[in-house]
PDB file of N, CA and C in Angstrom:
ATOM      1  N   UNK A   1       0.847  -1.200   0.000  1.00  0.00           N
ATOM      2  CA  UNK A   1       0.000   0.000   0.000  1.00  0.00           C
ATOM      3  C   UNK A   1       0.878   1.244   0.000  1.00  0.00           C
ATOM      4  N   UNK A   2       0.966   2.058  -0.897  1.00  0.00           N
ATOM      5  CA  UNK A   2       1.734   3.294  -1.019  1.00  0.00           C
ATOM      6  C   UNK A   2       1.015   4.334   0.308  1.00  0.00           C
ATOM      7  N   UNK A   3       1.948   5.095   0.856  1.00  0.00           N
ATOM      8  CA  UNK A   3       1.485   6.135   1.759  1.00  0.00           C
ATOM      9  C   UNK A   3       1.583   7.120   1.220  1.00  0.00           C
ATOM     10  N   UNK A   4       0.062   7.462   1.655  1.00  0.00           N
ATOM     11  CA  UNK A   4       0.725   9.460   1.200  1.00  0.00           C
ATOM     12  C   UNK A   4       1.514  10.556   1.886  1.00  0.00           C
ATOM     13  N   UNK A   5       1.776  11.139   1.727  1.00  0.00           N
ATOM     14  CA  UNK A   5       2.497  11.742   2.561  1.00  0.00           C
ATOM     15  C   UNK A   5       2.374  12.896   2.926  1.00  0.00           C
ATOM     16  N   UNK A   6       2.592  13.564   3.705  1.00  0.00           N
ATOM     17  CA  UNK A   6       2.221  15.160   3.942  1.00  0.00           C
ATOM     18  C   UNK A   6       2.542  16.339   2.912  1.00  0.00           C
ATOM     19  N   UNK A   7       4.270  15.380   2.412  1.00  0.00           N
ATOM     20  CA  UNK A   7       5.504  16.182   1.662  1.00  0.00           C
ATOM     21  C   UNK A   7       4.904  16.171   0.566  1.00  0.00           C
ATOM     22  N   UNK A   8       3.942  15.472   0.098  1.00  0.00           N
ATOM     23  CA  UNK A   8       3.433  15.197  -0.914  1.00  0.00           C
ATOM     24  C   UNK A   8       1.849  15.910  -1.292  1.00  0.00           C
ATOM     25  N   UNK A   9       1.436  16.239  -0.294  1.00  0.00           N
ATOM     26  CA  UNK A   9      -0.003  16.896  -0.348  1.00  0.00           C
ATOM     27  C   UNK A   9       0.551  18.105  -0.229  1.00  0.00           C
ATOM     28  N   UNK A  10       1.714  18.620   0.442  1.00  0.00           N
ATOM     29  CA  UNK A  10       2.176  19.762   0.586  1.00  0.00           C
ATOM     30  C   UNK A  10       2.512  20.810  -0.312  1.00  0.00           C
ATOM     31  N   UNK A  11       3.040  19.875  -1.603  1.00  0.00           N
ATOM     32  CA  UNK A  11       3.066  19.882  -2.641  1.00  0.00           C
ATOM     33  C   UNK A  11       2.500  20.645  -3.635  1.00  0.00           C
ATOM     34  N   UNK A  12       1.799  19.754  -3.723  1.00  0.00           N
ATOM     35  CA  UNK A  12      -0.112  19.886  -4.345  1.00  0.00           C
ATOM     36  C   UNK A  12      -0.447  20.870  -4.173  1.00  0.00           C
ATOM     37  N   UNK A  13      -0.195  21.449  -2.955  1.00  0.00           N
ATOM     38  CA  UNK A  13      -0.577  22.521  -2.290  1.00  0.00           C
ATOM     39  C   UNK A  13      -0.143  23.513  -2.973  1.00  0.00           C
ATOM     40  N   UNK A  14       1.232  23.590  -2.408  1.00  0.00           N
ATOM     41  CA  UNK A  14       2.117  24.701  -2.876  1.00  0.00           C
ATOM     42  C   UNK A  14       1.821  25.196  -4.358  1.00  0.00           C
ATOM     43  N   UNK A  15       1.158  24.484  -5.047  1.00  0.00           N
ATOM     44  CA  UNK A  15       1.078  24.646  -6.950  1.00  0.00           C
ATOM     45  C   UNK A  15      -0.188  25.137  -6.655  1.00  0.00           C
ATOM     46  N   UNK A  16      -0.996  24.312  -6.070  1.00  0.00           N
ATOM     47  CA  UNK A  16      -2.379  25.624  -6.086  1.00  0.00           C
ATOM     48  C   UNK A  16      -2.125  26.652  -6.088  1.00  0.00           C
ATOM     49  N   UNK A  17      -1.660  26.960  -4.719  1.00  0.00           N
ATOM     50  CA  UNK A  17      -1.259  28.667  -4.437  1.00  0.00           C
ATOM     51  C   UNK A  17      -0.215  29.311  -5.417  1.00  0.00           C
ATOM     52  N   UNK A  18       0.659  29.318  -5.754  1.00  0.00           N
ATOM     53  CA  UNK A  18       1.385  29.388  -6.770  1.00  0.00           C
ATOM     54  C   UNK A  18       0.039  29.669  -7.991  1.00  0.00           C
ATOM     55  N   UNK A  19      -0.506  28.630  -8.373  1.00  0.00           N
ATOM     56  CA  UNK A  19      -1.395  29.291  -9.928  1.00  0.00           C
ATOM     57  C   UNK A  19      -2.256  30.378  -9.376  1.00  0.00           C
ATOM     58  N   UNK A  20      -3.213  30.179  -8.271  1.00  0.00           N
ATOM     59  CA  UNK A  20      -3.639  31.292  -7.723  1.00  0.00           C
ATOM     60  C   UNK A  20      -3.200  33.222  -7.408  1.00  0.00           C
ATOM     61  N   UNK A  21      -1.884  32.625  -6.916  1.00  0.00           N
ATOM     62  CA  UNK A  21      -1.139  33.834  -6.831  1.00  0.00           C
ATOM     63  C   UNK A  21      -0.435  34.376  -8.439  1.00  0.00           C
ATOM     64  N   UNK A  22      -1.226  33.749  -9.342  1.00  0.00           N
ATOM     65  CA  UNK A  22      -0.799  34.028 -10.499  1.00  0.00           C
ATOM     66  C   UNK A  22       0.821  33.586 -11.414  1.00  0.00           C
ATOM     67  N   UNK A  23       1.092  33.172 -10.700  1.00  0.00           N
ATOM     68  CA  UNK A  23       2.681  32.333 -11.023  1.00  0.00           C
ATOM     69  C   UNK A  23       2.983  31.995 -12.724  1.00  0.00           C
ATOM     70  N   UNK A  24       3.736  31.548 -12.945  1.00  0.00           N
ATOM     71  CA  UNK A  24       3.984  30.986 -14.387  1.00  0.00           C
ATOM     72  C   UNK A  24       3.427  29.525 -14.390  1.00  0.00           C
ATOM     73  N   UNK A  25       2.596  29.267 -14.943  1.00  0.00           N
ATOM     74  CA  UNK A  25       1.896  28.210 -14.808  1.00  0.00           C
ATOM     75  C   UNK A  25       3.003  26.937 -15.482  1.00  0.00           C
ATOM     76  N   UNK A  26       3.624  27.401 -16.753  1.00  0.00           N
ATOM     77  CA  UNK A  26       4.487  26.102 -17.057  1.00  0.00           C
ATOM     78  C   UNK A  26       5.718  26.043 -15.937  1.00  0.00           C
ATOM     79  N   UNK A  27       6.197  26.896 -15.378  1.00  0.00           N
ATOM     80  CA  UNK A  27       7.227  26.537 -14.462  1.00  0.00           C
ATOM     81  C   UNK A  27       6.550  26.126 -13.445  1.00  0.00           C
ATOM     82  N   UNK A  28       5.331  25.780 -13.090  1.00  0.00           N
ATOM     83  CA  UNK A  28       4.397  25.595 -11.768  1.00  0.00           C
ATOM     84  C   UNK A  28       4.664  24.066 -12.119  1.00  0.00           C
ATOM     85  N   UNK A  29       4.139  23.840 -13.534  1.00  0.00           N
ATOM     86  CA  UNK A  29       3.826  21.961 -13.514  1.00  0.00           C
ATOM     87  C   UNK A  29       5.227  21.992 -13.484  1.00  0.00           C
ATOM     88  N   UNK A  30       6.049  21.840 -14.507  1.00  0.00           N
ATOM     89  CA  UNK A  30       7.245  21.366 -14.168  1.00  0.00           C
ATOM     90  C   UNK A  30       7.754  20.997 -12.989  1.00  0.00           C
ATOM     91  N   UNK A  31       7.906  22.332 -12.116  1.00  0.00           N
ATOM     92  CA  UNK A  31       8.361  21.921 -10.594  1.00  0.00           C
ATOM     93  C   UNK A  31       8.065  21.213 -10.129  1.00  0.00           C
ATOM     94  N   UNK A  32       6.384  21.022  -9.540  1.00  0.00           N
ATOM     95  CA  UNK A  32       5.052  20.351  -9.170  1.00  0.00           C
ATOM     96  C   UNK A  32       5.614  18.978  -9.620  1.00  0.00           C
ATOM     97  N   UNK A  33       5.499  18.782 -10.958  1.00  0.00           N
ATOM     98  CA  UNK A  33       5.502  17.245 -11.154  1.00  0.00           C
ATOM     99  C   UNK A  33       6.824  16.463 -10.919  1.00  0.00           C
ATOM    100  N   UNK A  34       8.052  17.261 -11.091  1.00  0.00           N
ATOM    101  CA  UNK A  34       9.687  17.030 -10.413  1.00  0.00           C
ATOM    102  C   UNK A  34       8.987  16.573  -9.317  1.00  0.00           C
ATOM    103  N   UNK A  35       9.040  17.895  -8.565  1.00  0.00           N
ATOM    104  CA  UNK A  35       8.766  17.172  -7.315  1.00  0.00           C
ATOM    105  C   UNK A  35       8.014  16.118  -6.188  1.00  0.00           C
ATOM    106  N   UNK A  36       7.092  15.980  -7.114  1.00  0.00           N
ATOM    107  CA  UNK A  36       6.360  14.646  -6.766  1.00  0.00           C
ATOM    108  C   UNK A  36       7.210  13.395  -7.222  1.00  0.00           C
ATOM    109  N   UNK A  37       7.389  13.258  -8.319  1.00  0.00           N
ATOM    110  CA  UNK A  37       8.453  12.408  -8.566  1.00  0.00           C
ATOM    111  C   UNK A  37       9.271  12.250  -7.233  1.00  0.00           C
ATOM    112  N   UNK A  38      10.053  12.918  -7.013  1.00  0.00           N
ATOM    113  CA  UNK A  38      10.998  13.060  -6.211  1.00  0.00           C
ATOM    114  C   UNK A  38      10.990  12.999  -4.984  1.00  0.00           C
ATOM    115  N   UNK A  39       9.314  13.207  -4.678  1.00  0.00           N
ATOM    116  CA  UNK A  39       8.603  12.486  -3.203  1.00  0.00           C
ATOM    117  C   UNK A  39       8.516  11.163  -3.053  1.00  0.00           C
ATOM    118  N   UNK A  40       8.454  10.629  -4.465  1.00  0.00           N
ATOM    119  CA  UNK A  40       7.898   9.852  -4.241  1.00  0.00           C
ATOM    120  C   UNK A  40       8.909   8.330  -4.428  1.00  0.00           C
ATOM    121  N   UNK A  41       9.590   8.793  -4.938  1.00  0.00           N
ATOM    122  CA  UNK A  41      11.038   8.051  -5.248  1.00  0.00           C
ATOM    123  C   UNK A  41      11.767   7.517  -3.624  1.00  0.00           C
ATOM    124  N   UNK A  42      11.856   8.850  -2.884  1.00  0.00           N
ATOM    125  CA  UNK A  42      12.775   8.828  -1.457  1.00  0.00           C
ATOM    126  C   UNK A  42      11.449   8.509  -1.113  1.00  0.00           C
ATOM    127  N   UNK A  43      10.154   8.299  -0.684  1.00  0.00           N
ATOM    128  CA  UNK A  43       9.634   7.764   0.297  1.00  0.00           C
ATOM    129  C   UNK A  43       9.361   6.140  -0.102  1.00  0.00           C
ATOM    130  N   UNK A  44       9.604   5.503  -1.550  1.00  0.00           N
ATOM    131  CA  UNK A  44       9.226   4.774  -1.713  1.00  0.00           C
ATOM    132  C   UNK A  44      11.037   3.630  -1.850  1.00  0.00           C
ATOM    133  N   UNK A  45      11.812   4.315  -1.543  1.00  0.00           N
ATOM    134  CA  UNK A  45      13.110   3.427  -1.606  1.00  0.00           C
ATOM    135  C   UNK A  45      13.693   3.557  -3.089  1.00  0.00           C
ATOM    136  N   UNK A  46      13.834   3.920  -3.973  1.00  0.00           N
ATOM    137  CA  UNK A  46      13.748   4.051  -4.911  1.00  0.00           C
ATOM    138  C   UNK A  46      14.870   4.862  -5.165  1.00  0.00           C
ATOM    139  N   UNK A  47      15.949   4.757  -5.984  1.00  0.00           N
ATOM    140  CA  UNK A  47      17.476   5.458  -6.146  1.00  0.00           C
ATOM    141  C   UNK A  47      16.654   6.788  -6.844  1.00  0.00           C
ATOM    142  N   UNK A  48      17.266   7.433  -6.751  1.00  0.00           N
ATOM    143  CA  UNK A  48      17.064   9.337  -7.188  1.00  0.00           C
ATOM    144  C   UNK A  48      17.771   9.197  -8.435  1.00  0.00           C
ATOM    145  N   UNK A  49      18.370   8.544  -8.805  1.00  0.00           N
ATOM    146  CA  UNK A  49      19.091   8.529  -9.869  1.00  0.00           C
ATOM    147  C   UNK A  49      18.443   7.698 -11.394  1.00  0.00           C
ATOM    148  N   UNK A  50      17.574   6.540 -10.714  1.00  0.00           N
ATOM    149  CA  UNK A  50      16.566   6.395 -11.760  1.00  0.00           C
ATOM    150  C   UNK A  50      15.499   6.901 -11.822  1.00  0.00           C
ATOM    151  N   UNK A  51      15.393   6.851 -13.474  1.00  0.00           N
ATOM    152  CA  UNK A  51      14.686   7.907 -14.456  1.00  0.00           C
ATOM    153  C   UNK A  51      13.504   7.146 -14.834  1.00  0.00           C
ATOM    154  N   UNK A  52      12.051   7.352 -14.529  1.00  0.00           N
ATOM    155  CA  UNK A  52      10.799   7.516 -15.230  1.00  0.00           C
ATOM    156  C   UNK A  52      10.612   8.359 -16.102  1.00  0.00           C
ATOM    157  N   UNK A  53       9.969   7.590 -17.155  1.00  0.00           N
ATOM    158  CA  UNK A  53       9.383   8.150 -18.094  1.00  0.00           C
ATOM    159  C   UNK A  53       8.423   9.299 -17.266  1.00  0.00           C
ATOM    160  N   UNK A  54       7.453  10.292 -17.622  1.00  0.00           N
ATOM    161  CA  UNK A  54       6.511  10.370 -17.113  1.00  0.00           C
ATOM    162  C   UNK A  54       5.386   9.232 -17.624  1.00  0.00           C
ATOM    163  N   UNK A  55       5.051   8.600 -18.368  1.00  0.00           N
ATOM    164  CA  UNK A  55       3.873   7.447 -18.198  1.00  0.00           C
ATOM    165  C   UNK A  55       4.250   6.700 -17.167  1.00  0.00           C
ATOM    166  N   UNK A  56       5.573   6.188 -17.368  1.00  0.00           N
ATOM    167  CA  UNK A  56       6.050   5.033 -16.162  1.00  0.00           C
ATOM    168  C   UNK A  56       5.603   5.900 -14.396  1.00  0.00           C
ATOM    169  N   UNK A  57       6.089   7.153 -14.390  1.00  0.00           N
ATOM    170  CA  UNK A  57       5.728   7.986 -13.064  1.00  0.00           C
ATOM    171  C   UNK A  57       3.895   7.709 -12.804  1.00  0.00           C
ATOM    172  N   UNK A  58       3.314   8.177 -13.648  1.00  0.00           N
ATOM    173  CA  UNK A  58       2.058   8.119 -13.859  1.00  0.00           C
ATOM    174  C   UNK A  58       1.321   6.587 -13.585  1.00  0.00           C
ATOM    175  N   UNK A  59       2.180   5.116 -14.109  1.00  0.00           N
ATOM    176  CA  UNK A  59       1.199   3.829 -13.597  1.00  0.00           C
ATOM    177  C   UNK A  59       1.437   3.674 -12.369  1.00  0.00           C
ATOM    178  N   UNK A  60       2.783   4.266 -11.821  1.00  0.00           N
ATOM    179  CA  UNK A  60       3.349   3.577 -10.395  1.00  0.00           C
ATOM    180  C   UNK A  60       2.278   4.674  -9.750  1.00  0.00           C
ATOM    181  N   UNK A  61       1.617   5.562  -9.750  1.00  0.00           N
ATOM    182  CA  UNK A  61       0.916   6.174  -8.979  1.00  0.00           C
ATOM    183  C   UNK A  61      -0.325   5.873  -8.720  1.00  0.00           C
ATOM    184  N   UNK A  62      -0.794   5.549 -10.072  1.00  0.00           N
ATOM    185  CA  UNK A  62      -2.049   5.277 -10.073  1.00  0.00           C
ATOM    186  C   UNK A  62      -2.373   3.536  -9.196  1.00  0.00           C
ATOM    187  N   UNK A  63      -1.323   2.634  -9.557  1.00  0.00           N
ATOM    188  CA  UNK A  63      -1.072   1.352  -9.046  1.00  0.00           C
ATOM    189  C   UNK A  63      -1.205   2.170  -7.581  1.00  0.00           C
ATOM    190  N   UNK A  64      -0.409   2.960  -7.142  1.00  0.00           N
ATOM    191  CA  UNK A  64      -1.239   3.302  -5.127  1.00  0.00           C
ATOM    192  C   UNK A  64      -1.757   3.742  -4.783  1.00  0.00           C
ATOM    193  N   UNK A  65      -2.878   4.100  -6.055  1.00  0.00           N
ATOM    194  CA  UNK A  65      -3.872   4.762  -5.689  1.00  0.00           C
ATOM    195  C   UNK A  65      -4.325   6.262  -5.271  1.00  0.00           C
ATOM    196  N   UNK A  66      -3.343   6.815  -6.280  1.00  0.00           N
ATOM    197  CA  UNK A  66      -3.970   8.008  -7.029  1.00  0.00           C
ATOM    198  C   UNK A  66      -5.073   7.807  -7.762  1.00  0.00           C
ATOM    199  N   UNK A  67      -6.063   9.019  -8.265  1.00  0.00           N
ATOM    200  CA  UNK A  67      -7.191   8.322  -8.791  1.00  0.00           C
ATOM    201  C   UNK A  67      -6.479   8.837 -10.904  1.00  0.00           C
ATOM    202  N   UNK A  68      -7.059   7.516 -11.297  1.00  0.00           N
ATOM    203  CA  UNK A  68      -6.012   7.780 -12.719  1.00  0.00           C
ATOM    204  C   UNK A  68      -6.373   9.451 -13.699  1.00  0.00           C
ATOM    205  N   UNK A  69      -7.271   9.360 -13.349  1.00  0.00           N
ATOM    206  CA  UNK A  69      -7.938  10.921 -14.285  1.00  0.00           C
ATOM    207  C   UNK A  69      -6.816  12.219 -14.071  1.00  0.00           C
ATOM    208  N   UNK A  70      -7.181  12.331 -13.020  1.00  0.00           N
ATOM    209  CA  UNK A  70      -6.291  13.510 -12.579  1.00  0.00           C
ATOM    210  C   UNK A  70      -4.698  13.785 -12.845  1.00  0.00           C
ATOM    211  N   UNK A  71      -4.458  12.309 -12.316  1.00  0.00           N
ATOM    212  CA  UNK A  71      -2.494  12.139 -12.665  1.00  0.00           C
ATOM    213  C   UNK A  71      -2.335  12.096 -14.310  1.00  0.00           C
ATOM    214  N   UNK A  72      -2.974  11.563 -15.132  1.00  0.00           N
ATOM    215  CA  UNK A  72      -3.184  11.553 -16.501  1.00  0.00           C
ATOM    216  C   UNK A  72      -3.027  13.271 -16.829  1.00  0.00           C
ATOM    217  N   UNK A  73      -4.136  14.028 -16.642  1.00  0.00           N
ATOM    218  CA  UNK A  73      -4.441  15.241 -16.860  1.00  0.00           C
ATOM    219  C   UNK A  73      -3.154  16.034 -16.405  1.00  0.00           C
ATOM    220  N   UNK A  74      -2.411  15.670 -15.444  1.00  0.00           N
ATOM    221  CA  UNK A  74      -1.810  16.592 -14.735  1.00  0.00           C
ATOM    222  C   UNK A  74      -0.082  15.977 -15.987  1.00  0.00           C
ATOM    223  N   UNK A  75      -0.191  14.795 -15.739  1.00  0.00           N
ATOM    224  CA  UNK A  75       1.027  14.461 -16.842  1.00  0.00           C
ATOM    225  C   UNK A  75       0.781  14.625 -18.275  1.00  0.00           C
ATOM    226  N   UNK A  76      -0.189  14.801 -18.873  1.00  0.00           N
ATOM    227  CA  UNK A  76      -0.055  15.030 -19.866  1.00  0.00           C
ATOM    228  C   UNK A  76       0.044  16.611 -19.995  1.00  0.00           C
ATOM    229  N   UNK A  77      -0.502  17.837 -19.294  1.00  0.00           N
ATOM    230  CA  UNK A  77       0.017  19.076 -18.738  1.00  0.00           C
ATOM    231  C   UNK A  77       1.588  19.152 -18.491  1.00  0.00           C
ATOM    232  N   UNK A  78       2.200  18.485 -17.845  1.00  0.00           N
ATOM    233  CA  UNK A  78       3.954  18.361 -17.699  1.00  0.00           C
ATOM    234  C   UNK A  78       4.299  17.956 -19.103  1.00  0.00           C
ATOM    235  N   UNK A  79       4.200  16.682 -20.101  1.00  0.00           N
ATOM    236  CA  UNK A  79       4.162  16.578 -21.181  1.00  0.00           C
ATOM    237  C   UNK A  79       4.043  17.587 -22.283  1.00  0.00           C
ATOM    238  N   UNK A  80       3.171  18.360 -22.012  1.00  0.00           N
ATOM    239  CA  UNK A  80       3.462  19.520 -23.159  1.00  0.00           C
ATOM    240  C   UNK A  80       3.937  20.491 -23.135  1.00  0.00           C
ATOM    241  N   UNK A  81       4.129  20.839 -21.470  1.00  0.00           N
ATOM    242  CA  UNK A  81       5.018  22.157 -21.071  1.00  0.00           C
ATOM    243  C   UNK A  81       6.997  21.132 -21.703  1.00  0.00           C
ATOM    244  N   UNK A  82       6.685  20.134 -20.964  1.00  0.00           N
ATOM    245  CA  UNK A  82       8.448  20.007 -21.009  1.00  0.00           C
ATOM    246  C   UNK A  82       8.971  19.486 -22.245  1.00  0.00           C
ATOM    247  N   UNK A  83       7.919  18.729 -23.231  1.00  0.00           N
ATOM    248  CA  UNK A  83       8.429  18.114 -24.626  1.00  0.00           C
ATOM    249  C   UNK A  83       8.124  18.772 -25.707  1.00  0.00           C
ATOM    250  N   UNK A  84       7.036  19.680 -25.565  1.00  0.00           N
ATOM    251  CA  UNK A  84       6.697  20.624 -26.803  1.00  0.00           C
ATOM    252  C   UNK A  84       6.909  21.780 -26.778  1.00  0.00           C
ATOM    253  N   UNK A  85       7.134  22.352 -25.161  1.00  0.00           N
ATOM    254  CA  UNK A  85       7.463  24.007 -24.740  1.00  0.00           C
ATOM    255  C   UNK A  85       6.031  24.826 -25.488  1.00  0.00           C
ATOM    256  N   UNK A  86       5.104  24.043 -25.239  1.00  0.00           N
ATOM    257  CA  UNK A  86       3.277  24.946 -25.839  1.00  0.00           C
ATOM    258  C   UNK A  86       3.516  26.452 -24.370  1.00  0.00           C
ATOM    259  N   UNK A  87       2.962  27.206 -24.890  1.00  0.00           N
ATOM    260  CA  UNK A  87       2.744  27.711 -23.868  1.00  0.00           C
ATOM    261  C   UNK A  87       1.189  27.398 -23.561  1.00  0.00           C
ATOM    262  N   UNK A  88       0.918  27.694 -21.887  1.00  0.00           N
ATOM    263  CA  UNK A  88      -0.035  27.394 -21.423  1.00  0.00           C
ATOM    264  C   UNK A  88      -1.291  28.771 -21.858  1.00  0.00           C
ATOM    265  N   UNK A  89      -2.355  28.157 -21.764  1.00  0.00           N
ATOM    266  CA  UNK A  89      -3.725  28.887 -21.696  1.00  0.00           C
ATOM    267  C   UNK A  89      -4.473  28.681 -20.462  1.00  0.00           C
ATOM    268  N   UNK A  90      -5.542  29.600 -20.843  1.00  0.00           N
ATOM    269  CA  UNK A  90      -6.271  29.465 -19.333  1.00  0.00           C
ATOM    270  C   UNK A  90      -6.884  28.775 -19.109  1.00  0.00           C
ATOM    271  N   UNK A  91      -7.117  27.918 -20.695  1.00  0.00           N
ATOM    272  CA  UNK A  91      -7.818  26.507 -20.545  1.00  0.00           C
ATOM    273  C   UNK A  91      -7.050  25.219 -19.981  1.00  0.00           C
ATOM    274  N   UNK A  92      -5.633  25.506 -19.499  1.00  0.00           N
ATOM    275  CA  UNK A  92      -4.419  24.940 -19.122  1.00  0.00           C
ATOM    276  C   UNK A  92      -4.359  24.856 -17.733  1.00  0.00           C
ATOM    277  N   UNK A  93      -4.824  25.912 -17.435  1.00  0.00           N
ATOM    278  CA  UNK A  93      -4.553  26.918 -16.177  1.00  0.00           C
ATOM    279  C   UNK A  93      -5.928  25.963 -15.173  1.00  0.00           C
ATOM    280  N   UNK A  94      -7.124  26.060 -15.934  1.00  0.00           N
ATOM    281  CA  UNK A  94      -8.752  25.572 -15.030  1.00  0.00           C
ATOM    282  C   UNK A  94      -8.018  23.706 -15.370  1.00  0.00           C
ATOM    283  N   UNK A  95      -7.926  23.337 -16.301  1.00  0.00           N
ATOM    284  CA  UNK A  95      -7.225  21.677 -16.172  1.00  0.00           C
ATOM    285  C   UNK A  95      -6.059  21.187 -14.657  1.00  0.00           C
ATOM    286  N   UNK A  96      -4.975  22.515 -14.636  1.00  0.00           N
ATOM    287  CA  UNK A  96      -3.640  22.307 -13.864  1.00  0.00           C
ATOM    288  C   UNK A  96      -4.695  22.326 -12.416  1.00  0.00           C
ATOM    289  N   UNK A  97      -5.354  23.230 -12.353  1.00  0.00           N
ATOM    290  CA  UNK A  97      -6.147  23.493 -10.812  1.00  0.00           C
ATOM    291  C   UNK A  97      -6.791  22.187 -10.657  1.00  0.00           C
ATOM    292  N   UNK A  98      -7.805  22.412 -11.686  1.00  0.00           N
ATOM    293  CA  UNK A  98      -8.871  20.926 -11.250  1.00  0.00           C
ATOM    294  C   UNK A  98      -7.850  19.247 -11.260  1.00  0.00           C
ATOM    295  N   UNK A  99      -7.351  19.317 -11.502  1.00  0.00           N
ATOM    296  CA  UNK A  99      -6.035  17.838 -11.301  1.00  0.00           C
ATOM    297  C   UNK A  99      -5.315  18.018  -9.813  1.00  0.00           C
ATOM    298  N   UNK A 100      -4.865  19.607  -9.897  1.00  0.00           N
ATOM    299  CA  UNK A 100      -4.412  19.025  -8.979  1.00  0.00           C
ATOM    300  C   UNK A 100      -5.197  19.285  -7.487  1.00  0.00           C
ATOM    301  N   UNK A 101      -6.428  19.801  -7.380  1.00  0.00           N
ATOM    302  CA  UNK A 101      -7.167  19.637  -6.605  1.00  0.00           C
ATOM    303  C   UNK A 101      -7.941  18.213  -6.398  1.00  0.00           C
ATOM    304  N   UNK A 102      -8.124  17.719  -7.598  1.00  0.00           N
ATOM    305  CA  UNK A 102      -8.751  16.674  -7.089  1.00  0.00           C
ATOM    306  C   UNK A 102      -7.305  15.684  -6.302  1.00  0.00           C
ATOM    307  N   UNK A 103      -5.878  16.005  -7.126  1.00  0.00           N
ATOM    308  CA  UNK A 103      -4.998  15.318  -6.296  1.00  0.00           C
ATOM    309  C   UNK A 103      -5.367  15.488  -4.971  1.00  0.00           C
ATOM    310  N   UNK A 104      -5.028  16.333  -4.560  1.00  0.00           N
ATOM    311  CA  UNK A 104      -5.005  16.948  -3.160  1.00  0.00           C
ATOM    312  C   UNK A 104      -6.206  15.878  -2.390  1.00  0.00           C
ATOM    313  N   UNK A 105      -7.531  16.306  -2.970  1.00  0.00           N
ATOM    314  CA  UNK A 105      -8.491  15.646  -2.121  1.00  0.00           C
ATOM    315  C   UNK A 105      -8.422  14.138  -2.254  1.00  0.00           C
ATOM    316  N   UNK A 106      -7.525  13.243  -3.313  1.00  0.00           N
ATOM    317  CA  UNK A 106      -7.234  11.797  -3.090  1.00  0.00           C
ATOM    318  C   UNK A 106      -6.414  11.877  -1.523  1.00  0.00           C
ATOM    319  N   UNK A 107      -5.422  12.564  -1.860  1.00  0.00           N
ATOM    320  CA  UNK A 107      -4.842  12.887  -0.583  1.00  0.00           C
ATOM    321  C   UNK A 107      -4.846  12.549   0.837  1.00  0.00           C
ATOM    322  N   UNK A 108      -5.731  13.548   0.827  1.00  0.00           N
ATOM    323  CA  UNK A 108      -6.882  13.922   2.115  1.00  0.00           C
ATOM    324  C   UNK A 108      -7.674  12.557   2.509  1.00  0.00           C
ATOM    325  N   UNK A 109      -8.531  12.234   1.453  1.00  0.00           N
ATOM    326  CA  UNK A 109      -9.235  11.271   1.989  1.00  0.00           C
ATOM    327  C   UNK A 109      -7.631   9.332   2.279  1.00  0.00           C
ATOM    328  N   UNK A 110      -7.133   9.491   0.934  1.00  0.00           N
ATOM    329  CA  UNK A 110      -6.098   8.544   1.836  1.00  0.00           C
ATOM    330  C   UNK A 110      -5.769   8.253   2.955  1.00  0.00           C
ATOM    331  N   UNK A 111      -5.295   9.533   3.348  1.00  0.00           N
ATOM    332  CA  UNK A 111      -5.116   9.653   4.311  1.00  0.00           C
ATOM    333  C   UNK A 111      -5.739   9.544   6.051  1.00  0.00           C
ATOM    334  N   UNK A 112      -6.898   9.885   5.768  1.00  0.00           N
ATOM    335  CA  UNK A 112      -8.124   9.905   6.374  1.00  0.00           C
ATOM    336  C   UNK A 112      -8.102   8.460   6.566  1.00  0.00           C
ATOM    337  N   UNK A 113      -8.181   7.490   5.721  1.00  0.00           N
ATOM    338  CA  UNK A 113      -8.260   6.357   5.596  1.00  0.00           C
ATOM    339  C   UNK A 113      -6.808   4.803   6.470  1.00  0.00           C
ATOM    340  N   UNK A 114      -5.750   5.568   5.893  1.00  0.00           N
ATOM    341  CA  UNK A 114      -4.723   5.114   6.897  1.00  0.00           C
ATOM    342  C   UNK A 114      -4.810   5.791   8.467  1.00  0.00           C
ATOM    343  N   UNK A 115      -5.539   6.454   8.959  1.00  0.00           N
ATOM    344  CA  UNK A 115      -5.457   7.023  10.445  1.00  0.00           C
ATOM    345  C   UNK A 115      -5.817   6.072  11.253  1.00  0.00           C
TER     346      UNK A 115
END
C-alpha cells in the first residue's frame, strides 16, 4: 500500500497557491511534477538517480492509488510544457487546478483512511 504523505499533499498545495497567486503556470507543472516524482522516489526506496518516463511515473501512482484521471491530466500538462514548450492557456490553467485539486483531495481522503 503506497502512503501518502504530507511532503506530498504539501506539494499539491504549494502549486495551487502558486497558480492562484498568479505564477507561471508552465514553471508551476514542471516543478510540481519534479517534485512529486521526487517524493515519491525517497519515500518509496527508490534510487534518485533512476529515471521515469513520465507514463512510467504516472502507472506507479495510479497502481497506489492516485485516482487515474487527474495524474493523466496533470502528466499530460507536464508533457506539453516540457516536450513541446506549448505555452499554457487558461484553458491549461482551469485543467492544472482541477487535477491538482482533485490530487489533493485523493490525498486527504487517503489519508483519512490510513489514520
Amino acid at each position: 500500500q503506497w502512503k501518502v504523505s504530507t511532503a506530498l499533499q504539501h506539494q499539491v498545495e504549494s502549486a495551487l497557491q502558486e497558480v492562484s497567486d498568479g505564477g507561471d503556470l508552465r514553471n508551476i507543472i514542471m516543478r510540481c511534477y519534479q517534485q512529486m516524482m521526487n517524493i515519491v522516489k525517497v519515500e518509496n526506496g527508490i534510487e534518485m538517480n533512476e529515471v521515469f518516463t513520465p507514463r512510467e511515473f504516472e502507472r506507479l501512482l495510479e497502481a497506489r492509488g492516485v485516482p487515474a484521471e487527474p495524474i493523466h491530466s496533470l502528466t499530460s500538462l507536464f508533457e506539453r510544457v516540457r516536450y513541446g514548450g506549448k505555452l499554457t492557456s487558461e484553458a491549461d490553467e482551469r485543467e492544472a487546478v482541477a487535477c491538482l485539486t482533485s490530487i489533493r483531495a485523493a490525498c486527504q481522503v487517503m489519508k483519512g483512511i490510513r489514520s
